[in-house]
Protein backbone atom coordinates (compact mmCIF):
# COMPACT_ATOMS: atom_id res chain seq x y z
CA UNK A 1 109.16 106.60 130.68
CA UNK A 2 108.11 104.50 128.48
CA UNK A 3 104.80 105.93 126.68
CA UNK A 4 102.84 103.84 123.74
CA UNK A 5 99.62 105.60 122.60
CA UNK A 6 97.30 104.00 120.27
CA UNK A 7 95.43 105.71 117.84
CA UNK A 8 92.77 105.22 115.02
CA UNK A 9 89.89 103.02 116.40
CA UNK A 10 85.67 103.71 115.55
CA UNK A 11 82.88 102.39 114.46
CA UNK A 12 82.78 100.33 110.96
CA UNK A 13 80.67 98.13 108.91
CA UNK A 14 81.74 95.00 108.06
CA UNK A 15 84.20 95.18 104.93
CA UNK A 16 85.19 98.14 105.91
CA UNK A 17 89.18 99.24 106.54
CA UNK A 18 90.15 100.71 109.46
CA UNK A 19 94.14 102.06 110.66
CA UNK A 20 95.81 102.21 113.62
CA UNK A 21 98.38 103.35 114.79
CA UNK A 22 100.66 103.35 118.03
CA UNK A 23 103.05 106.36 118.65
CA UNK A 24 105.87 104.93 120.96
CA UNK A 25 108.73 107.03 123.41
CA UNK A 26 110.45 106.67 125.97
CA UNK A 27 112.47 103.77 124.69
CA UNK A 28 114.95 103.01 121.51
CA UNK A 29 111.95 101.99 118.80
CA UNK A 30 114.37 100.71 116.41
CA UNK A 31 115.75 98.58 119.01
CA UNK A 32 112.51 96.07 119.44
CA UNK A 33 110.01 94.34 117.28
CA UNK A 34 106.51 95.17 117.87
CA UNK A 35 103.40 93.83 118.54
CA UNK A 36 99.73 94.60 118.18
CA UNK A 37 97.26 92.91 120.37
CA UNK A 38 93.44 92.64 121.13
CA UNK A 39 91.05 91.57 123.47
CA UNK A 40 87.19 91.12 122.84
CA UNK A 41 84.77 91.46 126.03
CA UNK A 42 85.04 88.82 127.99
CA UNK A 43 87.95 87.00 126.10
CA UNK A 44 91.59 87.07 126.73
CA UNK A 45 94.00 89.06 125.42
CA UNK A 46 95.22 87.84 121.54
CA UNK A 47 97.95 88.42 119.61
CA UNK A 48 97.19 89.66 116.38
CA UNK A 49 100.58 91.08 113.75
CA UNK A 50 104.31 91.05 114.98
CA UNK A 51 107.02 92.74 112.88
CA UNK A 52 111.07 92.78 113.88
CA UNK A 53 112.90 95.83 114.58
CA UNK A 54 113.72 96.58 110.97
CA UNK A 55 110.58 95.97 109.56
CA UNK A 56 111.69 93.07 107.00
CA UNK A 57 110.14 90.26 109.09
CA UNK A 58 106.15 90.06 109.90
CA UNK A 59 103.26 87.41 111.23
CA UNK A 60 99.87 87.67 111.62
CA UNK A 61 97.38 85.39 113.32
CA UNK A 62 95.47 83.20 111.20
CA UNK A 63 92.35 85.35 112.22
CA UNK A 64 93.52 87.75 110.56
CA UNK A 65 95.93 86.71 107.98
CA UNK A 66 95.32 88.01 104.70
CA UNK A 67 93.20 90.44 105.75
CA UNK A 68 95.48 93.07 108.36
CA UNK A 69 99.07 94.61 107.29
CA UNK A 70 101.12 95.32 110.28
CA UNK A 71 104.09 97.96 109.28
CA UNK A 72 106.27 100.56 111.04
CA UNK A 73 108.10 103.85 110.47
CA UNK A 74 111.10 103.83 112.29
CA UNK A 75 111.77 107.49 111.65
CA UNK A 76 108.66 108.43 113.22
CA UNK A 77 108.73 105.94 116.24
CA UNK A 78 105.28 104.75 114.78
CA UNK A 79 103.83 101.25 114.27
CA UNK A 80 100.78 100.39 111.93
CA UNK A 81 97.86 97.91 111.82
CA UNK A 82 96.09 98.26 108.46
CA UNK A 83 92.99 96.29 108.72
CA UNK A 84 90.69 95.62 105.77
CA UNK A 85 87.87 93.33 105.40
CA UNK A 86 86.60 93.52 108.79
CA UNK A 87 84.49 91.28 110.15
CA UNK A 88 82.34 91.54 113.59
CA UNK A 89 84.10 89.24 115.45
CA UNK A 90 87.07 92.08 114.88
CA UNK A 91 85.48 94.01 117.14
CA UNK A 92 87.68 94.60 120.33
CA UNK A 93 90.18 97.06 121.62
CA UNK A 94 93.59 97.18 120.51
CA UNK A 95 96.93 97.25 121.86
CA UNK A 96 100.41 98.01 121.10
CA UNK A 97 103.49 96.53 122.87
CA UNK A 98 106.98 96.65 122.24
CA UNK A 99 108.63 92.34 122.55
CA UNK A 100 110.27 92.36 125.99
CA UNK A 101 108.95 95.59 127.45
CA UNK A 102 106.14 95.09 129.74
CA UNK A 103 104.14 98.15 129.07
CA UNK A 104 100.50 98.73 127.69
CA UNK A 105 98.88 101.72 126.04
CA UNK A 106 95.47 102.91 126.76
CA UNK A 107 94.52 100.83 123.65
CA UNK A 108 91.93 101.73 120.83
CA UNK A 109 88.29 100.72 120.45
CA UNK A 110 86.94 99.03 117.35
CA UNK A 111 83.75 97.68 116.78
CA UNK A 112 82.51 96.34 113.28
CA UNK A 113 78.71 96.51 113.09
CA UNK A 114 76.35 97.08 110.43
């Protein structure tokens, strides 16, 4: 079955860097573009990066833009969410989904605070 596991969360200062990252299986990785998500306490759910199956193609939301690098390592049925520069209002967990499939990790805390 389809299995995404999300990986790399803590605790941070602000301006600090942080990486995640989402080991998928149970489904052809190469075949779908990716996306990372987050939701804050008591907020819905946000889209934050999306990249396309190969990797070539990438968007971010303007929260974050400039700031996070979404990538993915097709060999290794991994996907990536380099975050630098974090800011407070970062703080949420985070979520992996592969476009079209609707499954959900377990997701990964992060909280920026001094």
């Amino acid at each position: 079955q389809v299995q995404l596991v999300e990986s790399g969360g803590g605790l941070v200062q602000p301006g600090g860097s942080l990486r995640l990252s989402c080991a998928a299986s149970g489904f052809i990785f190469t075949n779908f573009g990716m996306r990372w998500y987050r939701q804050a306490p008591g907020k819905e759910r946000e889209l934050v990066a999306s990249i396309n199956s190969a990797g070539s193609i990438t968007t971010y939301g303007d929260s974050v833009k400039g700031r996070f690098t979404i990538s993915r390592d097709n060999a290794k049925n991994t996907l990536y969410l380099q975050m630098n520069s974090l800011k407070p209002e970062d703080t949420a967990v985070y979520y992996c989904k592969a476009h079209t499939l609707n499954y959900w990790g377990q997701g990964t805390q992060v909280t920026v605070s001094s």
